[in-house]
Protein backbone atom coordinates (compact mmCIF):
# COMPACT_ATOMS: atom_id res chain seq x y z
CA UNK A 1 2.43 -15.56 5.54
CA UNK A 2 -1.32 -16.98 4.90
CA UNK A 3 -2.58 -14.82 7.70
CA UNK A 4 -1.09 -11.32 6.19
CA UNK A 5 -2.01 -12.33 2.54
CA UNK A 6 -5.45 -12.66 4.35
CA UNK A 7 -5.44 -9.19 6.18
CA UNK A 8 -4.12 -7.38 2.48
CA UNK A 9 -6.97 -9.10 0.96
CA UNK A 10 -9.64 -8.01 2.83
CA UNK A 11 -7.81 -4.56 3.52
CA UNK A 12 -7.76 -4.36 -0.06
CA UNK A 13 -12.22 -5.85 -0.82
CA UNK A 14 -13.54 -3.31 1.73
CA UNK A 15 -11.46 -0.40 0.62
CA UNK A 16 -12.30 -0.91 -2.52
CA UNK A 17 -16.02 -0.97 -2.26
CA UNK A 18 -15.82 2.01 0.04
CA UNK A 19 -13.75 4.14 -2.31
CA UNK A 20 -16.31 3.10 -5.30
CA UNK A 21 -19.19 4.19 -2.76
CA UNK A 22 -17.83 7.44 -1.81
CA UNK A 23 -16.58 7.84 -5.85
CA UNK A 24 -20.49 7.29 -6.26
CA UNK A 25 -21.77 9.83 -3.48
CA UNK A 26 -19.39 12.52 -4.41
CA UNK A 27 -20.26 12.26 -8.21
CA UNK A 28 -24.39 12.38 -7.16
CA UNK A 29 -23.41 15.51 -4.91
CA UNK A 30 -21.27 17.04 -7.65
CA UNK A 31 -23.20 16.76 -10.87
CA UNK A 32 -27.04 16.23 -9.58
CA UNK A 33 -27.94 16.96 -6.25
CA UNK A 34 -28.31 20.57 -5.53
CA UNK A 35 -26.97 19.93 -1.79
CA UNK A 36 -22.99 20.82 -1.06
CA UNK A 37 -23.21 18.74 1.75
CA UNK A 38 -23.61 15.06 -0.32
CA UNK A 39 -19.78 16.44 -1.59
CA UNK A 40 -18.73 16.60 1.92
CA UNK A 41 -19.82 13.05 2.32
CA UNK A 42 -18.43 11.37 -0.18
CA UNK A 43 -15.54 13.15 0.21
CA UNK A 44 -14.54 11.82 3.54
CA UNK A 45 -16.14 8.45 2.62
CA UNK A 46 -13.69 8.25 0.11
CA UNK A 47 -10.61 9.49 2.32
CA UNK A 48 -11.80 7.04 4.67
CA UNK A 49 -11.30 4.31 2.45
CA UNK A 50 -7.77 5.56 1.78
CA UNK A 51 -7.43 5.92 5.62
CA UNK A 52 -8.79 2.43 5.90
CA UNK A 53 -6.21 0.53 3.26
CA UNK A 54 -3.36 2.16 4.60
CA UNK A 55 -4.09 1.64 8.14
CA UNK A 56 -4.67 -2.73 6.73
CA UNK A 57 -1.24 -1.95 5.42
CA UNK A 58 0.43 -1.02 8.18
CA UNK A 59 -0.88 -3.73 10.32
CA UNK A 60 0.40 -5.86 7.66
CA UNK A 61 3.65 -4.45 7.70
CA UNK A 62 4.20 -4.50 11.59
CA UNK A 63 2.93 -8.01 11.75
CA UNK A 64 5.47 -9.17 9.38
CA UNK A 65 8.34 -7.23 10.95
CA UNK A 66 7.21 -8.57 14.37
CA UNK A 67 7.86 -12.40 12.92
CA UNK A 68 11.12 -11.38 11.66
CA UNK A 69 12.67 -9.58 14.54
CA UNK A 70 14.56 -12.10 17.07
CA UNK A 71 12.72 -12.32 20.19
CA UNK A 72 13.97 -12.24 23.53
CA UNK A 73 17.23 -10.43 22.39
CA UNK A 74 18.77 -8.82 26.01
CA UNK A 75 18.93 -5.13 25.85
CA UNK A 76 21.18 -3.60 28.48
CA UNK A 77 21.01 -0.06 30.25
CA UNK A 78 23.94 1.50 31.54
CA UNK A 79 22.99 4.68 34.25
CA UNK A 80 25.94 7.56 34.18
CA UNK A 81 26.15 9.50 36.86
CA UNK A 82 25.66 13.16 35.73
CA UNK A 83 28.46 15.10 38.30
């Protein structure tokens, strides 16, 4: 449990401070720069913080349902013969 309360925390610190950077960049590029390009940037800066936090969530997620599942459980094949 320590180890994914970890992982969410830090999932949670650095996509926070990149979707405050990219709120940042895209505001400059919107209201004072004169370039459309600083948009673009912050932009994806900020979708890649969203890409980043989900992505921390997921690992979370799989990691706990990894430690929950019962390991070494059998699983058994049967081959029919198509005729």
């Amino acid at each position: 449990m320590h180890s994914r309360l970890k992982l969410v925390k830090a999932t949670k610190n650095i996509g926070g401070s990149i979707l405050i950077l990219g709120i940042i960049i895209f505001l400059y590029g919107f209201l004072v720069s004169d370039y459309s390009s600083i948009t673009g940037i912050g932009i994806g800066t900020v979708m890649g913080a969203v890409f980043i936090f989900i992505m921390g969530m997921f690992f979370a997620a799989t990691e706990e349902m990894l430690e929950n599942t019962a390991k070494g459980t059998p699983v058994h094949f049967t081959l029919h013969r198509i005729k």
